[in-house]
Protein backbone atom coordinates (compact mmCIF):
# COMPACT_ATOMS: atom_id res chain seq x y z
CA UNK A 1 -15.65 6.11 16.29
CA UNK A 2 -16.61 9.85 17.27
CA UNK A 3 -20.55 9.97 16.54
CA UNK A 4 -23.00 12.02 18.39
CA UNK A 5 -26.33 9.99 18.82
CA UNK A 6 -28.01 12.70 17.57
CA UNK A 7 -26.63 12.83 14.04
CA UNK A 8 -27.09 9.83 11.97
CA UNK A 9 -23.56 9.82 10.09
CA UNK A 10 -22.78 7.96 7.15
CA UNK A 11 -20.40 5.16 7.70
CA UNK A 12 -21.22 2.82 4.54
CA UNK A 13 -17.19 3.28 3.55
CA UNK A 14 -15.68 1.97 6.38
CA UNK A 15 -16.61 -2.32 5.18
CA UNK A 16 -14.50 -1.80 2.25
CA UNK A 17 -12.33 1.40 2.55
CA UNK A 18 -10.54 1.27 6.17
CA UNK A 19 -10.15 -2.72 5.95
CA UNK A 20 -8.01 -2.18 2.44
CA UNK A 21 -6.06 0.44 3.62
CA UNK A 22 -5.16 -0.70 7.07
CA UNK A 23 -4.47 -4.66 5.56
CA UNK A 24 -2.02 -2.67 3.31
CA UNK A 25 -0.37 -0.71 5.64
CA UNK A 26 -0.04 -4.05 8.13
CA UNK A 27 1.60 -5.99 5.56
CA UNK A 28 3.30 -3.60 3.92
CA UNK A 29 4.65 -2.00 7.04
CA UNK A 30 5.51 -5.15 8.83
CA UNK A 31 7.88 -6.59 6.29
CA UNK A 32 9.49 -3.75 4.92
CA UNK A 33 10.42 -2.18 8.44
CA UNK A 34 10.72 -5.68 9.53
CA UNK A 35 13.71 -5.88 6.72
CA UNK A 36 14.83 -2.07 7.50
CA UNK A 37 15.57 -3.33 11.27
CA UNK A 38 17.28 -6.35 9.88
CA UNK A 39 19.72 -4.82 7.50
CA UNK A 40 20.66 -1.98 9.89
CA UNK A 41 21.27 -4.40 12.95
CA UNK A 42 22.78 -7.26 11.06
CA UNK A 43 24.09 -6.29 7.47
CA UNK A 44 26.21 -3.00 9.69
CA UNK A 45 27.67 -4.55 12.17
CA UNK A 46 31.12 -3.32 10.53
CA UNK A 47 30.25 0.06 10.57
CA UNK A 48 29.64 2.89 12.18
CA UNK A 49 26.28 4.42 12.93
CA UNK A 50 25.36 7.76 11.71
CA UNK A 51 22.64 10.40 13.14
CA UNK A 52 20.83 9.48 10.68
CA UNK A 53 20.60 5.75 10.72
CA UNK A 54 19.67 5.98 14.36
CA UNK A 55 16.87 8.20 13.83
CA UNK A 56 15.43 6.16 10.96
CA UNK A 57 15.89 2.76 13.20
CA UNK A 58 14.29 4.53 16.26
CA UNK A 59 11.20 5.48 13.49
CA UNK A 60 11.00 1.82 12.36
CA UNK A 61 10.66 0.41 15.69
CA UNK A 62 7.61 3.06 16.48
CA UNK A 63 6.01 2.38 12.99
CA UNK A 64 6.32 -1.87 13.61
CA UNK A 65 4.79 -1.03 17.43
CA UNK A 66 1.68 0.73 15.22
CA UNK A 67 1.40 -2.19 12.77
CA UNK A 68 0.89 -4.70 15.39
CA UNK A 69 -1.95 -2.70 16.73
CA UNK A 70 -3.73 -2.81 13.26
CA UNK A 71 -5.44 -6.42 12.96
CA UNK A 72 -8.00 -5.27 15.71
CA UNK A 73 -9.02 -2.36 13.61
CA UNK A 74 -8.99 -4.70 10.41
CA UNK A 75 -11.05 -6.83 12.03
CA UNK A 76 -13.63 -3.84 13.76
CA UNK A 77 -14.25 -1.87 10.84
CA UNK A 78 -15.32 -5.20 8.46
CA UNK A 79 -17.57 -6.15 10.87
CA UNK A 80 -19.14 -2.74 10.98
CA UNK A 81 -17.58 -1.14 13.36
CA UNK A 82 -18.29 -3.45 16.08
CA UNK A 83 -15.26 -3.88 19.05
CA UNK A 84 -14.96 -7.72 20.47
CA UNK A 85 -11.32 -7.29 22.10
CA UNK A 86 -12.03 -5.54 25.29
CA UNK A 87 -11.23 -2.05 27.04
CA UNK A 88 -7.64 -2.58 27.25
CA UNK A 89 -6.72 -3.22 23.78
CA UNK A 90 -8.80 0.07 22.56
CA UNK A 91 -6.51 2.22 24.56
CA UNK A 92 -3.53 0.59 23.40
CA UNK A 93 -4.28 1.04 19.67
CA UNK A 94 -5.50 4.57 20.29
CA UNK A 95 -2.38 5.34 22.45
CA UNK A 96 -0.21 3.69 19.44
CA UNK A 97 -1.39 5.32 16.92
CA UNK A 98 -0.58 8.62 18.42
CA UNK A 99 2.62 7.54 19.67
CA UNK A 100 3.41 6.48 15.99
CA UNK A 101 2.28 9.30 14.58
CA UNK A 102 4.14 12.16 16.77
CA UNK A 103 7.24 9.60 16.61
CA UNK A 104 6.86 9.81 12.59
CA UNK A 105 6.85 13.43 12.37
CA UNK A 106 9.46 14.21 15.28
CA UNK A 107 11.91 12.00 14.28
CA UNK A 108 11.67 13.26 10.61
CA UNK A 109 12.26 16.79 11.80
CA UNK A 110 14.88 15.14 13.44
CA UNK A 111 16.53 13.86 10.03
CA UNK A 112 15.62 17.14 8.59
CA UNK A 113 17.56 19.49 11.23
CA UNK A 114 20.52 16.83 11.41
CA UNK A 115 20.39 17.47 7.79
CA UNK A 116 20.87 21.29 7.88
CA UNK A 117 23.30 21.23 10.15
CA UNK A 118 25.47 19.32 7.96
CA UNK A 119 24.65 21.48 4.98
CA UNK A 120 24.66 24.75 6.57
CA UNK A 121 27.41 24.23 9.61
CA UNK A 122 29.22 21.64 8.00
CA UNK A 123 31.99 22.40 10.66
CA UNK A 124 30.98 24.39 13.44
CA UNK A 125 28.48 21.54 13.63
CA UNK A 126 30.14 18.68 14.19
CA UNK A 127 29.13 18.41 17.67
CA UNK A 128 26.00 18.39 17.19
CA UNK A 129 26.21 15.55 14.52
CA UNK A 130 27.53 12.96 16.54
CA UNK A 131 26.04 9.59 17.56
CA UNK A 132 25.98 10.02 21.16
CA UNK A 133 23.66 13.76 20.47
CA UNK A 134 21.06 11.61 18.43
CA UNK A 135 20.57 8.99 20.86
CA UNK A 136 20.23 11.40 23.65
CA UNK A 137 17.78 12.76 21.07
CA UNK A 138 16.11 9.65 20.21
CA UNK A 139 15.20 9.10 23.70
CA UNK A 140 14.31 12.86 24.41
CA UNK A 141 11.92 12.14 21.51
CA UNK A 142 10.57 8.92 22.83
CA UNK A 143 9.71 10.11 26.45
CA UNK A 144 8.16 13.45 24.99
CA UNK A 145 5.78 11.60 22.57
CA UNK A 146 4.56 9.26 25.51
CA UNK A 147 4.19 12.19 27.39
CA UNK A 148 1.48 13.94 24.95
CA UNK A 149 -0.19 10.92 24.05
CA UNK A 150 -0.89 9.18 27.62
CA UNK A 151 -4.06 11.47 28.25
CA UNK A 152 -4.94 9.05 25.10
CA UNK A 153 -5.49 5.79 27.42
CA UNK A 154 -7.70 7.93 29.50
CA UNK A 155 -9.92 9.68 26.70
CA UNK A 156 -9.99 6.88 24.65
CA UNK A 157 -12.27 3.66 26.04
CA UNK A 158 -14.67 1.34 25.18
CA UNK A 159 -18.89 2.39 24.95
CA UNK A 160 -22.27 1.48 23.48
CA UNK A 161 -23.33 2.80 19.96
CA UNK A 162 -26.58 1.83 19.01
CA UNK A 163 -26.70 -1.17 21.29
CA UNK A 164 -23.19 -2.31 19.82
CA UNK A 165 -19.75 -2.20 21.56
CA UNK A 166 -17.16 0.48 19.61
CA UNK A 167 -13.82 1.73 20.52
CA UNK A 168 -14.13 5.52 20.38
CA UNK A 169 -11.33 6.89 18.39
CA UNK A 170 -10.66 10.21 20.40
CA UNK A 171 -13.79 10.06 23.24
CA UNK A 172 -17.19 9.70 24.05
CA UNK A 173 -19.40 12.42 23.33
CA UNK A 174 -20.11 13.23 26.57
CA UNK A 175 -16.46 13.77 27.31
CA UNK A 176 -15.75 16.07 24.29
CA UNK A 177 -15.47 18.69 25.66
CA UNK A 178 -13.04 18.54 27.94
CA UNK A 179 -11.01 16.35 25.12
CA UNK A 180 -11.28 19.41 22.62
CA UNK A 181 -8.46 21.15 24.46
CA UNK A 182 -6.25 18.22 24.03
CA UNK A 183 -6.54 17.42 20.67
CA UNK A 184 -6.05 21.09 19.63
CA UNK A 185 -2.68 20.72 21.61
CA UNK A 186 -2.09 17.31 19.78
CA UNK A 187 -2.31 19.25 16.57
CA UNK A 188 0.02 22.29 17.70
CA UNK A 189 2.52 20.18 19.19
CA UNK A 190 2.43 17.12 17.48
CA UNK A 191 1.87 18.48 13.96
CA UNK A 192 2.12 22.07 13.18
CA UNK A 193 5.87 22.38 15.53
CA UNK A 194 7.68 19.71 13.55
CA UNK A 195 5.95 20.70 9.82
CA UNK A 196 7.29 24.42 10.73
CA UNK A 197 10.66 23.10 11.51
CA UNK A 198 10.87 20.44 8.46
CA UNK A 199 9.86 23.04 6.05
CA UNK A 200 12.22 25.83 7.15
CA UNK A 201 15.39 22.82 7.29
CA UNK A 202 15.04 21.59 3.74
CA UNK A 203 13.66 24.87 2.30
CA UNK A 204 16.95 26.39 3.70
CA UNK A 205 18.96 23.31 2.19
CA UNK A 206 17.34 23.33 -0.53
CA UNK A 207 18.37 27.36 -1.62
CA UNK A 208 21.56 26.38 -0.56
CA UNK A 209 21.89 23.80 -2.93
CA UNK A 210 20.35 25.75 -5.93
CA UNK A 211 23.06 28.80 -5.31
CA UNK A 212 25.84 26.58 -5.02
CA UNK A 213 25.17 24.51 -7.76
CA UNK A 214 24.88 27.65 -9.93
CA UNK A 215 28.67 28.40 -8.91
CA UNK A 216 31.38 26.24 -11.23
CA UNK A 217 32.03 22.91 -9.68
CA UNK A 218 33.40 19.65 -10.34
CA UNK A 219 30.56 17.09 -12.51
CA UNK A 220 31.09 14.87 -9.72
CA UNK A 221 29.59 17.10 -7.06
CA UNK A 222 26.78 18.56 -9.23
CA UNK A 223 25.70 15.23 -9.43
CA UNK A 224 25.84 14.54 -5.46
CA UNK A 225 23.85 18.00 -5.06
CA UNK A 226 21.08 17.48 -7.69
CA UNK A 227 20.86 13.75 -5.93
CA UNK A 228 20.17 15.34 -2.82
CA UNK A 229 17.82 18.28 -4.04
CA UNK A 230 15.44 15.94 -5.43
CA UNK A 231 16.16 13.77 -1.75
CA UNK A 232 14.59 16.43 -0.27
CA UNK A 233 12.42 17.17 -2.73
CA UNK A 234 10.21 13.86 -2.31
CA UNK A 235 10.57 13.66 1.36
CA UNK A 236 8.93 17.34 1.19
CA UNK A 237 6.43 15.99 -1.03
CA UNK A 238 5.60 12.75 1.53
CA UNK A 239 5.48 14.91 4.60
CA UNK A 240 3.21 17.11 2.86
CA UNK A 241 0.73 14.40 1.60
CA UNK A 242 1.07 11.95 4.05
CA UNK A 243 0.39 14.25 7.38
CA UNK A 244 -0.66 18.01 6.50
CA UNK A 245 -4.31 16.89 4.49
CA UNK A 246 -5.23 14.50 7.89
CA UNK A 247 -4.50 17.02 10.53
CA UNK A 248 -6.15 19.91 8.78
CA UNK A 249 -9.19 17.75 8.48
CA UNK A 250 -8.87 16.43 11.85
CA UNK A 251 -8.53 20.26 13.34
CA UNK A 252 -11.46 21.70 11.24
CA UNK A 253 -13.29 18.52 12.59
CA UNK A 254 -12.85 19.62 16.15
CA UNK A 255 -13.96 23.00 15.53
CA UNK A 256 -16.98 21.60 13.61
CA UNK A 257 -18.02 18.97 16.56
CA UNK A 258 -17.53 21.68 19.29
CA UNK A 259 -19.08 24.68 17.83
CA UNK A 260 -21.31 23.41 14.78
CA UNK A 261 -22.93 20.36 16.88
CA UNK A 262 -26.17 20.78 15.35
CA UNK A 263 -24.99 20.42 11.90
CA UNK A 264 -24.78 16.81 10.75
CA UNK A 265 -24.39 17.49 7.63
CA UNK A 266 -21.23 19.38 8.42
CA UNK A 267 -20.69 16.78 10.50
CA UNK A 268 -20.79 14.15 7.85
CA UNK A 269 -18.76 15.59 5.48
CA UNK A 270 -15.81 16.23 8.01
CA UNK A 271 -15.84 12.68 9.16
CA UNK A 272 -16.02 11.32 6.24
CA UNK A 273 -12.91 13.52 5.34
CA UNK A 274 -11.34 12.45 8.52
CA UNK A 275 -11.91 8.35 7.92
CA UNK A 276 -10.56 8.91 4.25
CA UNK A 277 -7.68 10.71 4.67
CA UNK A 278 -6.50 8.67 7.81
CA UNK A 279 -5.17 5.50 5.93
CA UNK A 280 -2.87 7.78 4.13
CA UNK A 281 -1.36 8.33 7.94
CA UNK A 282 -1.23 4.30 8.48
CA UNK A 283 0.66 4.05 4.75
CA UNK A 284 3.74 6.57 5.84
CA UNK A 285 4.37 3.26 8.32
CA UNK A 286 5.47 1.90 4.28
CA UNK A 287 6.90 4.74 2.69
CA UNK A 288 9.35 5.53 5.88
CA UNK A 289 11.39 2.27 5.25
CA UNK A 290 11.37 2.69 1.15
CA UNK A 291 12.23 6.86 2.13
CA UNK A 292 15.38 5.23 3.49
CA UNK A 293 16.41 2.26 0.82
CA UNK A 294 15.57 4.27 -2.11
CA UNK A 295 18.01 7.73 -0.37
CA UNK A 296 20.67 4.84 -0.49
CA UNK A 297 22.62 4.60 -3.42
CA UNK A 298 23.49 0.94 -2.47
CA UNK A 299 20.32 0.06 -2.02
CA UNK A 300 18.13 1.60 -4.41
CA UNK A 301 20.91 -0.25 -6.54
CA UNK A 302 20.12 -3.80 -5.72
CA UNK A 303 16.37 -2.96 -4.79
CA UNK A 304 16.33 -1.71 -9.20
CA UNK A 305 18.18 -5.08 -10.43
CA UNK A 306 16.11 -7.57 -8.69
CA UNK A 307 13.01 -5.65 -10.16
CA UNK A 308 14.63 -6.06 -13.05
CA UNK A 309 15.25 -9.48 -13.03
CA UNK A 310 11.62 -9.97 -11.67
CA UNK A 311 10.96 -8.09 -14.80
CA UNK A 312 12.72 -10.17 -17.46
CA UNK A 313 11.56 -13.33 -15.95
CA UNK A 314 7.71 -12.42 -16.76
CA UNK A 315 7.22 -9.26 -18.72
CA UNK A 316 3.72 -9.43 -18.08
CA UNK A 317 4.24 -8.47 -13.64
CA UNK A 318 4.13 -4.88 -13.49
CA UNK A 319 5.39 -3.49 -16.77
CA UNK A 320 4.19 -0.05 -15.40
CA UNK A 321 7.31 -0.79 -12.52
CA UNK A 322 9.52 -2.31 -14.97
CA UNK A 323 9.60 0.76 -16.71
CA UNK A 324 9.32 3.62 -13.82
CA UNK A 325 12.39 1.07 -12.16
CA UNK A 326 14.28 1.72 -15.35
CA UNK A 327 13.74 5.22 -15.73
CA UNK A 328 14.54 5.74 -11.82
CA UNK A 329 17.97 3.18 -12.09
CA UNK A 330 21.21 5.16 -11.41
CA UNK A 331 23.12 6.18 -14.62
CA UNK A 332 25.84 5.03 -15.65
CA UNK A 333 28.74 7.95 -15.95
C-alpha cells in the first residue's frame, strides 16, 4: 500500500478484487508450473535439452518462488489491508514479486532472441544456440534480476496506516522520494529494455516468415511456418497485455505521486489503475506454463483429447471449451 495520509484514497475494491485474482493466480500457477517442472525433469530424461526448454524451466521456477509468496497477500487484502506476518515476510513478497516479474520478461526476451537467431542465422548461429550459452544465460539473468530488485528489501517494510499495520508495496511516503529514482530505473530496465528487444525479435521473425511463405514451398513447411507465425503471434499478444498496461500505469503513477501530490483525485484514479491492472501481472505466473504446452504439438495434443473426453463425459462442463478445444485441435492432413 502506497497512500499519502493526506489523500483519502479509495480502496473499497481490494475485499473482493485482489483476493480473486491473486487466489487464481496461486492455484492456477502452482499446479500448472508445478506440472511444467515435472514433465520437463521427469517425462525428458531421454532427451536432450534445448535453449529453449531451459529458459522456460528457469521461468517456472521464478513464477512457483512468486506463488508461494501470494497467501500473505490473499490473506492482507480480505482483511482490509491489514499485515499480521511481520517485517520480514513484507520484504520477501515485495522482493519476489519483482524478482518474478523482471525474471518473466528477461527470460522471455530470452526465448524471443534464441528464437531469431534460429530464424534469421540459422547457421552462423549455432553457437550461440547451444545448451551450455543458455545456462550461462540463465544464470546471467538470475544474478542481474536480484541485483535490481534487492534495493526492494530495503524500500519496502512494514508501517502504521491509520492506526493499522500494512506492508507498503514500493515505500513509505516519507521515503518516496528517494524511491522515485529507483522505480523509474525498475521500469527502464526491467520493462521497457526487454519489450524493445521482444518486439524487434518476433517482428523481425515474423516478416521473415510472411516473405518466405509467399515464395513456393513444400505444404509441409507452409504449415510449420503459419504454426509458428501465429506462435508468435499470441506470445506478442500476452506480452503486450499481460506487462505493457501495468507498467505504463505504474510509471504515470510515479510521476503523478512525485509531481501532482496535491491531487488526490489524480491520485485515486492512478491507484486504482495500478491495483486493477496488477493481477493481470500475477496471472502471466498461469499463462507462462500453458505458453509452453499449448507451442507443443505433443502436448497441446493430449492437453485437446482429455478435454475432449472431459467433454463427452458431461456435455454440460464448459461447452464454451469444448468447442474453442475443438476448433483449436490440430488437423488432420
Amino acid at each position: 500500500m502506497d497512500d499519502f495520509h493526506m489523500c483519502p484514497l479509495s480502496d473499497y475494491y481490494k475485499r473482493i478484487l485482489l483476493p480473486v485474482s491473486y487466489s487464481v493466480a496461486f492455484v492456477g500457477g502452482l499446479g500448472l508450473n508445478g506440472i511444467l517442472l515435472w514433465v520437463v525433469c521427469f517425462r525428458r530424461q531421454n532427451r536432450s535439452w534445448s535453449g529453449t526448454v531451459i529458459y522456460v524451466t528457469n521461468l517456472a521456477v521464478a513464477d512457483l518462488l512468486y506463488v508461494l509468496t501470494l497467501p500473505p497477500l490473499i490473506i492482507s487484502y480480505a482483511m482490509g489491508n491489514v499485515w499480521h506476518f511481520g517485517d520480514s515476510v513484507c520484504k520477501t513478497v515485495r522482493f519476489l514479486f519483482i524478482e518474478n516479474l523482471h525474471c518473466s520478461m528477461t527470460f522471455l526476451a530470452c526465448v524471443s532472441v534464441h528464437r531469431f537467431l534460429g530464424v534469421r542465422f540459422p547457421t552462423s548461429a549455432l553457437h550461440l544456440r547451444t545448451k551450455r550459452a543458455a545456462v550461462l544465460t540463465s544464470g546471467s539473468v538470475w544474478v542481474m534480476v536480484t541485483a535490481e530488485a534487492l534495493p526492494t528489501l530495503v524500500y519496502s517494510h512494514t508501517g502504521l496506516m491509520e492506526n493499522n499495520t500494512v506492508c507498503f508495496e514500493m515505500t513509505d511516503p516519507r521515503q518516496f522520494n528517494n524511491y522515485f529514482p529507483y522505480g523509474i530505473f525498475l521500469c527502464v530496465v526491467g520493462f521497457f529494455l526487454p519489450f524493445v528487444v521482444i518486439v524487434c525479435c518476433y517482428c523481425s521473425m515474423i516478416k521473415t516468415l510472411c516473405r518466405t511463405r509467399r515464395a513456393n514451398s513444400p505444404i509441409g513447411a507452409a504449415k510449420m511456418r503459419n504454426k509458428s507465425l501465429r506462435t508468435l503471434l499470441v506470445v506478442c499478444v500476452f506480452f503486450v497485455l499481460c506487462f505493457v498496461p501495468y507498467h505504463v500505469v505504474r510509471t504515470v503513477y510515479l510521476f503523478v505521486r512525485m509531481y501532482m501530490v496535491n491531487d488526490c483525485h489524480e491520485l485515486n484514479v492512478v491507484m486504482i489503475a495500478l491495483k486493477i491492472w496488477k493481477p493481470l501481472i500475477s496471472l502471466n505466473c498461469c499463462a507462462n506454463p500453458l505458453l509452453y504446452f499449448l507451442g507443443s504439438g505433443r502436448y497441446r495434443k493430449k492437453l485437446s483429447k482429455w478435454i475432449m473426453k472431459m467433454c463427452r463425459r458431461n456435455t454440460r462442463v464448459l461447452p464454451t471449451v469444448c468447442l474453442v478445444v475443438v476448433a483449436a485441435s490440430p488437423k488432420r492432413s
